[in-house]
Protein backbone atom coordinates (compact mmCIF):
# COMPACT_ATOMS: atom_id res chain seq x y z
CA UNK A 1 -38.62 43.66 -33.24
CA UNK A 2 -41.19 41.84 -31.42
CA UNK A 3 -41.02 38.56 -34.24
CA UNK A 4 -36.67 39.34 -33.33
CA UNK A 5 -37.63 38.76 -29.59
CA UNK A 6 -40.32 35.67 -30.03
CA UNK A 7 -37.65 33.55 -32.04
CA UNK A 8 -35.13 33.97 -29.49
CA UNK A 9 -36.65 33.46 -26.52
CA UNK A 10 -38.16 30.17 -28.50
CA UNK A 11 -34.53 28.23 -28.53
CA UNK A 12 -33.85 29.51 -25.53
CA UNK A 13 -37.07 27.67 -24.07
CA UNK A 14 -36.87 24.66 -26.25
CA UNK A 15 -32.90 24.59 -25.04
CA UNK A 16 -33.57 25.05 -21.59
CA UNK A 17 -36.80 22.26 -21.79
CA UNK A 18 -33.63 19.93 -23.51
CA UNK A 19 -31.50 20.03 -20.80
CA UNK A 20 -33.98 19.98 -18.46
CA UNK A 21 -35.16 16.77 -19.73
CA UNK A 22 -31.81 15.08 -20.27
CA UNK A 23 -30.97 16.13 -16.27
CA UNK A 24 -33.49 14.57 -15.26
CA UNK A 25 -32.54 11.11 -16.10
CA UNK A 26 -33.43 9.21 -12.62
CA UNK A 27 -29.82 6.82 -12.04
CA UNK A 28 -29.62 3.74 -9.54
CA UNK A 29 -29.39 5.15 -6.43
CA UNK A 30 -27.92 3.30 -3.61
CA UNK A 31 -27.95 -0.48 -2.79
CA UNK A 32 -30.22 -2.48 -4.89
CA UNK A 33 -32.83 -4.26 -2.82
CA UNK A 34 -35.66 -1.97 -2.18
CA UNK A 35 -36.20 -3.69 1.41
CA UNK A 36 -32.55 -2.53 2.05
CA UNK A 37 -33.88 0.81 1.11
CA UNK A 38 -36.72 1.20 3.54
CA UNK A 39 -35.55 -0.57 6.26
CA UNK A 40 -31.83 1.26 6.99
CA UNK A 41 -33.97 2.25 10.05
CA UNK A 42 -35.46 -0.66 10.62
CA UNK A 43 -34.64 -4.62 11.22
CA UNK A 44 -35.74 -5.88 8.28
CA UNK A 45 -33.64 -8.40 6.36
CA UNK A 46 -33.21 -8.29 2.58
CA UNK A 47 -34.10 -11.69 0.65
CA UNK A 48 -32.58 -11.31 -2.93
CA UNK A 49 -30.50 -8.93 -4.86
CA UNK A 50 -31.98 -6.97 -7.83
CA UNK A 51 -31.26 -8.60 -11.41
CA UNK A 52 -28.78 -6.27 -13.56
CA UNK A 53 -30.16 -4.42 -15.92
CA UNK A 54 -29.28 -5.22 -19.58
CA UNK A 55 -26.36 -2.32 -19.87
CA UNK A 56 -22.99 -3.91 -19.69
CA UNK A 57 -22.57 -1.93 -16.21
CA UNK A 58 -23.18 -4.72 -13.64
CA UNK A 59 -22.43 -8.56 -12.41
CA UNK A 60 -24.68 -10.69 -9.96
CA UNK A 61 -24.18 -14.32 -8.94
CA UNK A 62 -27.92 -14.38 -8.83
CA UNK A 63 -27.50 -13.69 -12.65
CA UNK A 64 -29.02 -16.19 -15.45
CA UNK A 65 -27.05 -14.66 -18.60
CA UNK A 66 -23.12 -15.35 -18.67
CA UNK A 67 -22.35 -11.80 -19.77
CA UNK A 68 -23.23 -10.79 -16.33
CA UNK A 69 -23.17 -13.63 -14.15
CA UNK A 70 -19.64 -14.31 -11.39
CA UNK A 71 -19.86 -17.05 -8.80
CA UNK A 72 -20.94 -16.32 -5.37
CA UNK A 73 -18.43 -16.12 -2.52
CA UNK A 74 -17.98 -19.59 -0.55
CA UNK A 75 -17.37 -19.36 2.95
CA UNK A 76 -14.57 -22.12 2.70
CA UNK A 77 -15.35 -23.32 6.51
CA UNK A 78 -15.43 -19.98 7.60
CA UNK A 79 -18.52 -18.87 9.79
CA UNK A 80 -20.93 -16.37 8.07
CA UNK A 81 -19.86 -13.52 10.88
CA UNK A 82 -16.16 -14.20 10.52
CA UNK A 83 -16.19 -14.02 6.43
CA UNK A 84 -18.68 -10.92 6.79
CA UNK A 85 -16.34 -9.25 8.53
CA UNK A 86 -12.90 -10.68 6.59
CA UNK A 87 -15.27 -9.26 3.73
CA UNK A 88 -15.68 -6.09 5.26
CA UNK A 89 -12.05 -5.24 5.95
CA UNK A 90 -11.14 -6.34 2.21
CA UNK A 91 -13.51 -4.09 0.91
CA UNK A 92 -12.13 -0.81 3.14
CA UNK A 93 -8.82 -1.80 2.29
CA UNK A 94 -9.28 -1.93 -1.61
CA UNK A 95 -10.93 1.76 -1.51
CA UNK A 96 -14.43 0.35 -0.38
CA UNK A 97 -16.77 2.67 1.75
CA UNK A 98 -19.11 0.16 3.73
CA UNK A 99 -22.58 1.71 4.34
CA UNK A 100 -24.13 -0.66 5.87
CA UNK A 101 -23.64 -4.12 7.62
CA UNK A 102 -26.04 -5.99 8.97
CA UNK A 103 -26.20 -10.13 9.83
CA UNK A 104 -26.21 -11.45 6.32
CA UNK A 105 -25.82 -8.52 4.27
CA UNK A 106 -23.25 -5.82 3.36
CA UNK A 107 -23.42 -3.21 1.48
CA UNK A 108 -20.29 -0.96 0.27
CA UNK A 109 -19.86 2.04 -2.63
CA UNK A 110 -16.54 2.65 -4.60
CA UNK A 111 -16.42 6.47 -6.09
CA UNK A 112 -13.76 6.46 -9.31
CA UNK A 113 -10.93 9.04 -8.82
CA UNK A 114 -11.20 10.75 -11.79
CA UNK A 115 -14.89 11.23 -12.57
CA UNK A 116 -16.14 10.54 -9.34
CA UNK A 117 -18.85 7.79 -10.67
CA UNK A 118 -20.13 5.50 -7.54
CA UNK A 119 -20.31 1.79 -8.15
CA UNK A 120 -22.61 -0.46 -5.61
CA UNK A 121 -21.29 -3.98 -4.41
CA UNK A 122 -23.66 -6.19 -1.91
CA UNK A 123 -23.26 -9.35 -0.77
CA UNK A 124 -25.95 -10.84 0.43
CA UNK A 125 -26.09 -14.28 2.95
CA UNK A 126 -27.97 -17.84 2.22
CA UNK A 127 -27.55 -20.06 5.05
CA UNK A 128 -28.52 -22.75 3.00
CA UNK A 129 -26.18 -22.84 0.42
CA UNK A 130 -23.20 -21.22 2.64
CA UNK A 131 -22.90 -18.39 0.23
CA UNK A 132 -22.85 -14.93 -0.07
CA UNK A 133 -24.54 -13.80 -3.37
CA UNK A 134 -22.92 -10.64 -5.12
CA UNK A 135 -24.05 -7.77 -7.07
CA UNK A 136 -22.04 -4.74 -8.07
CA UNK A 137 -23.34 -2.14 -10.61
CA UNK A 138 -22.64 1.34 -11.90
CA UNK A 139 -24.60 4.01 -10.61
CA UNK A 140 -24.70 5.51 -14.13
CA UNK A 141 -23.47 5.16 -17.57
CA UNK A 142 -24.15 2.13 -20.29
CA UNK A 143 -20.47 0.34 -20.25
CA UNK A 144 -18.36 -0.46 -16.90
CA UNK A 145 -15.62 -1.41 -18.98
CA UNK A 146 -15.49 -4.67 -16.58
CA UNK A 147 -14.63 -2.51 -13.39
CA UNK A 148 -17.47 -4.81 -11.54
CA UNK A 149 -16.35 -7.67 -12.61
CA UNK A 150 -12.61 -6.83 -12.07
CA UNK A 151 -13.65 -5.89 -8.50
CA UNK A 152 -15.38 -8.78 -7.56
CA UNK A 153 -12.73 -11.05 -8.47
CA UNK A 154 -9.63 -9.12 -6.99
CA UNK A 155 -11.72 -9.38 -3.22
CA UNK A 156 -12.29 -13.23 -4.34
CA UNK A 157 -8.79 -13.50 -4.47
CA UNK A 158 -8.47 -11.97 -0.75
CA UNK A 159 -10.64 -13.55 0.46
CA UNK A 160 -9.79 -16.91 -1.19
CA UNK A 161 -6.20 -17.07 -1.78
């Protein structure tokens, strides 16, 4: 009985050691510039967005590769305050949650209705090229399915008609 109880309580380890393991997968969590990170407390001010990583799941402007790379947003002769906050009202009014906005820098989460997934979109000021760089990745998962890339466009388009 003893040999009975030793090979069941083995699976039941090695299963519970399986899913432990796969759980613990560590995601991107929140915005992607670690100074961003430390500093929601503080005054410090961000100076690049992170690269994507090579899963189909994200776009930057700061990209090199042209799977993942969109333009940045031109100010058009708008002043970097006035299209930060035009930016900030497009993004609340396509489903956007801003999190946090700060001179030169904005940072906003969408959460998918069905599955709840959180994508990250920052934008991210450089006074000498009067552009806001872009980023916006999937939390988890390999594939988007071009949701980031969708996204960034449709808020190019209002805030560029």
């Amino acid at each position: 009985m003893a040999s009975v109880k030793a090979f069941i309580t083995k699976p039941a380890v090695f299963c519970s050691a399986l899913f432990a393991a796969a759980c613990s997968s560590s995601p991107i969590q929140g915005p992607s510039i670690t100074a961003v990170q430390d500093s929601l407390e503080s005054d410090a001010t961000p100076e690049s967005l992170a690269m994507c990583p090579s899963s189909p799941n994200c776009v930057s402007s700061q990209a090199t590769d042209g799977a993942t790379r969109v333009d940045a947003f031109q100010l058009n002769g708008a002043s970097p305050a006035d299209f930060q906050r035009s930016l900030a009202s497009a993004v609340e009014a396509d489903g956007g949650v801003v999190k946090d906005l700060r001179d030169g820098y904005l940072w906003a989460t969408y959460t998918s209705s069905v599955f709840r997934f959180v994508d990250d979109i920052e934008w991210l000021y450089h006074p000498g090229f009067e552009v806001f760089d872009v980023r916006s990745a999937s939390r988890v998962g390999y594939s988007d399915l071009g949701v980031n890339a969708k996204r960034v466009e449709r808020l190019r388009k209002v805030l560029n008609p």
